[in-house]
Protein backbone atom coordinates (compact mmCIF):
# COMPACT_ATOMS: atom_id res chain seq x y z
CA UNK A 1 20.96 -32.39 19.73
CA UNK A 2 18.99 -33.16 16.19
CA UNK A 3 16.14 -30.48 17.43
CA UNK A 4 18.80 -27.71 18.51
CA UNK A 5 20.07 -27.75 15.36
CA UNK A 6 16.93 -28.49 13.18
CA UNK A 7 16.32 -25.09 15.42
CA UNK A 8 19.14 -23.28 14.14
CA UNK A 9 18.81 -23.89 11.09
CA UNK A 10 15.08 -22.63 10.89
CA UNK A 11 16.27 -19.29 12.62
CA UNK A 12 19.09 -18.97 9.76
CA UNK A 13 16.43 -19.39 7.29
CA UNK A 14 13.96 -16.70 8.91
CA UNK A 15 16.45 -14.08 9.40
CA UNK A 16 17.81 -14.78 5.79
CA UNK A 17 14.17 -14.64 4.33
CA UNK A 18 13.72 -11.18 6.60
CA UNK A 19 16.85 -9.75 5.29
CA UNK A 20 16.39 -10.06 1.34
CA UNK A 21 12.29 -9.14 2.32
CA UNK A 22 14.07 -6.08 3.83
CA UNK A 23 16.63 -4.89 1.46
CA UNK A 24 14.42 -5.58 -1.12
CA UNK A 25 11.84 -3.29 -0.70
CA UNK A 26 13.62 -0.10 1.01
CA UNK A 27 13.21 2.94 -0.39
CA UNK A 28 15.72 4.21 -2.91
CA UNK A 29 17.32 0.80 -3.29
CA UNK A 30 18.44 -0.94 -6.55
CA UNK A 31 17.68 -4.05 -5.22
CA UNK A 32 13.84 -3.13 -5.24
CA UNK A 33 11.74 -4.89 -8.00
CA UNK A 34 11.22 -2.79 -10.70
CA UNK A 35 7.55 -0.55 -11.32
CA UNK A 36 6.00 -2.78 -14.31
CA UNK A 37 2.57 -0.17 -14.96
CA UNK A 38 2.75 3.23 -16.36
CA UNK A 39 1.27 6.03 -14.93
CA UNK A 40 -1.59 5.99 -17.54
CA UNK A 41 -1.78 2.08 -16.73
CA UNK A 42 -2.74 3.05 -12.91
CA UNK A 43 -4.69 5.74 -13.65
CA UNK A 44 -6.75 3.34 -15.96
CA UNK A 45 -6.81 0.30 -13.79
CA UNK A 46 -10.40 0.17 -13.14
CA UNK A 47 -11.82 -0.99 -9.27
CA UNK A 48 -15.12 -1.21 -7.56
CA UNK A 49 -16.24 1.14 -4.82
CA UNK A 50 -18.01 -0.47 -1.98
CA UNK A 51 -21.25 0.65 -2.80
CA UNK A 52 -20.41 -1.15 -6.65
CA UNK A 53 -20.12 1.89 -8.52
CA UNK A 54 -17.11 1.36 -11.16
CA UNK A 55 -14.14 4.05 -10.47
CA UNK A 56 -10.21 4.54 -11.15
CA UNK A 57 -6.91 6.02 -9.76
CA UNK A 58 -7.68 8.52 -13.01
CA UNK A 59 -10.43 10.58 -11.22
CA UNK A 60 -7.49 11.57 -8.62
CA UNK A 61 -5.04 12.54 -11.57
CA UNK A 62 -2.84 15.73 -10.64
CA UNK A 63 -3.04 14.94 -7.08
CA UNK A 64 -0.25 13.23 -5.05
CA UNK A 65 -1.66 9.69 -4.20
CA UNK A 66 -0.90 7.18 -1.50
CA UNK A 67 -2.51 3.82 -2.61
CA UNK A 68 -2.55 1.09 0.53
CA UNK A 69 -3.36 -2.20 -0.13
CA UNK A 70 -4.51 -3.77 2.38
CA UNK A 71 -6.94 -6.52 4.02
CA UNK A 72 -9.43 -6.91 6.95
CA UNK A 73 -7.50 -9.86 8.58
CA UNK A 74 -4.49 -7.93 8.41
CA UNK A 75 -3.15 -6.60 11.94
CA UNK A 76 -0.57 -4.17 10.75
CA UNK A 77 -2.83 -3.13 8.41
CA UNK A 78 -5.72 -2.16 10.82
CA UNK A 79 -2.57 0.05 13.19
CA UNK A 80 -1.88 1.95 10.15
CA UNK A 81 -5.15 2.66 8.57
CA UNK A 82 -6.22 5.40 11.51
CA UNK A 83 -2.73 7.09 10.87
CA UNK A 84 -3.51 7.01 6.95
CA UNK A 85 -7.02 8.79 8.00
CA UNK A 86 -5.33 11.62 10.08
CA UNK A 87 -3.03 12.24 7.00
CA UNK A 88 -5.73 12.14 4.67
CA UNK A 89 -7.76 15.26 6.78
CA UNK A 90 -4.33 17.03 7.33
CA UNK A 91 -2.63 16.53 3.63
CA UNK A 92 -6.37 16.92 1.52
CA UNK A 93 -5.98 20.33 1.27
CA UNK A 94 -2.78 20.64 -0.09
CA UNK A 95 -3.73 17.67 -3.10
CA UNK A 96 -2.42 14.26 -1.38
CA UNK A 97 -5.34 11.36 -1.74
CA UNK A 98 -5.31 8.19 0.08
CA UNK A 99 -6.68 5.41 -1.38
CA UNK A 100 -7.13 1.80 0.07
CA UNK A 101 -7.30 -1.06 -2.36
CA UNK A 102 -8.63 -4.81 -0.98
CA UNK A 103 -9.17 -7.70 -2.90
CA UNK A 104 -11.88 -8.93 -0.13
CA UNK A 105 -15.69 -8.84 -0.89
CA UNK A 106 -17.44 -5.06 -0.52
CA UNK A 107 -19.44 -6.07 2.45
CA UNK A 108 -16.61 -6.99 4.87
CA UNK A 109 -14.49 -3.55 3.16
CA UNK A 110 -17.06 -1.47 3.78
CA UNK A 111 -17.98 -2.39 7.56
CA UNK A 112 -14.24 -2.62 8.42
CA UNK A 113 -13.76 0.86 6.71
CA UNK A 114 -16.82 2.23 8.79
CA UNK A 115 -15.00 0.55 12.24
CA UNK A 116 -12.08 2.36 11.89
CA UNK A 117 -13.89 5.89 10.38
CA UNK A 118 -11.86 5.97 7.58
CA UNK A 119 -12.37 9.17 5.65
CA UNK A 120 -10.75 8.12 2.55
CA UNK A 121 -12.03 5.84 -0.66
CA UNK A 122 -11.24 2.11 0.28
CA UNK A 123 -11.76 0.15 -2.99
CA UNK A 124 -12.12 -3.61 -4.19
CA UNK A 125 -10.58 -5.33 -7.09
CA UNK A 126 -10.73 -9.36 -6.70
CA UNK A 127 -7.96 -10.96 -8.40
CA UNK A 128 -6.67 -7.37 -10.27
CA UNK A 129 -5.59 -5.89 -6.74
CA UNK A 130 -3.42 -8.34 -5.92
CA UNK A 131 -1.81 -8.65 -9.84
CA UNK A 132 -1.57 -4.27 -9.49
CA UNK A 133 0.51 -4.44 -6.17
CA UNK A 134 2.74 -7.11 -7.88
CA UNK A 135 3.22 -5.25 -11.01
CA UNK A 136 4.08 -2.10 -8.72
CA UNK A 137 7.37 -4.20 -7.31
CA UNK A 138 5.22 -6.48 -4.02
CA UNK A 139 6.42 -9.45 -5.55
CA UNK A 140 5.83 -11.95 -2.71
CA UNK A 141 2.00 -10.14 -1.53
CA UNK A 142 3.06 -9.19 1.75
CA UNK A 143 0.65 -6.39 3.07
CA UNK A 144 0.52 -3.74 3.89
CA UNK A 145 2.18 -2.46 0.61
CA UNK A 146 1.41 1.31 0.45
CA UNK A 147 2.47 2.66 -2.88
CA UNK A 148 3.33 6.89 -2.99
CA UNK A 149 2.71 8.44 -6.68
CA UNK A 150 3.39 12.39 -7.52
CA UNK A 151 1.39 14.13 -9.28
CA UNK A 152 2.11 12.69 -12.54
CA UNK A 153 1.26 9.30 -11.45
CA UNK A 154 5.15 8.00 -11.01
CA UNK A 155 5.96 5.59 -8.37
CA UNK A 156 8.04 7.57 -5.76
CA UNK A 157 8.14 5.35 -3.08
CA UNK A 158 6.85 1.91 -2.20
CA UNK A 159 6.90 0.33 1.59
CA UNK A 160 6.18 -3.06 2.69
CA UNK A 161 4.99 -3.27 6.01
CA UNK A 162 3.27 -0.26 8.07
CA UNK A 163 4.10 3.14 7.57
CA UNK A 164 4.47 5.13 11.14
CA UNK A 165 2.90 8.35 10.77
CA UNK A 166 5.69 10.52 11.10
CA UNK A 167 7.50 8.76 8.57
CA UNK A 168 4.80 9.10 5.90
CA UNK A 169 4.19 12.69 7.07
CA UNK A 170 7.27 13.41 6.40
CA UNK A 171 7.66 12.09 3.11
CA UNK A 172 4.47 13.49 2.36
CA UNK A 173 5.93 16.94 2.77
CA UNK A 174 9.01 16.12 0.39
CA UNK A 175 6.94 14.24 -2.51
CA UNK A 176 3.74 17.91 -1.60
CA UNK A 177 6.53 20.35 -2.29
CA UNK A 178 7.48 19.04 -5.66
């Protein structure tokens, strides 16, 4: 009897801690932690390509930008990443830039970004990648956290948890048009 209810009281817990997770980071909800970086803040924060050349969101400034972060161990994040590379050859044209952000070392980024042929910028950051998703409203690190800024840099929509590609394509279209 103790472990049946030591059991539902666990399951309680988890579908409590999924529910808040949930409402708390759907889009257009008030219940979302607030964006704590400027658009010139982003555009500034500085990151390191794989190949250790220094570079920022700022040389992508005027373009719409969907910034992933993301890690190699991360399962969700490897089912989404091929989606985020089809986007990326369909939506370049019309000014959308993906970017993936990892806090892992460049060696292990760069050879998992080669396995899955991605054809956008995957960047690392250390310590600073995790602090930027946190300061953009991922309060608990959960990944993916794929961040959608318009043109002018502003925060337009922020997911925890894999995109599908349909639903990104289609908000790609809505943030595009504007």
């Amino acid at each position: 009897m103790k472990a049946r209810s030591a059991f539902g009281g666990v399951a309680l817990l988890a579908l409590l801690a999924g529910s808040t997770l949930w409402l708390g980071t759907r889009p257009g909800t008030d219940s979302a932690p607030a964006v704590e970086v400027s658009p010139a803040a982003l555009f500034a924060a500085g990151f390191t390509s794989t190949d250790g050349a220094a570079t920022s969101l700022g040389r992508f400034q005027g373009k719409v930008l969907v910034v992933n972060f993301w890690a190699t161990w991360c399962t969700p994040c490897r089912e989404e990443m091929p989606a985020f590379a089809r986007l990326q050859a369909k939506w370049a044209p019309r000014g959308v830039q993906f970017v993936g952000l990892s806090s892992e070392q460049p060696v292990l980024v760069e050879r998992f970004a080669g396995d899955l042929h991605l054809n956008y910028p995957v960047w690392v950051g250390g310590d600073e990648v995790g602090a930027l998703a946190r300061r953009l409203g991922n309060r608990l690190g959960v990944l993916p956290f794929t961040v959608l800024l318009d043109r002018q840099g502003r925060v337009v929509d922020r997911k925890v948890g894999p995109y599908t590609e349909a639903t990104l394509d289609s908000r790609l279209a809505v943030i595009s048009a504007n």
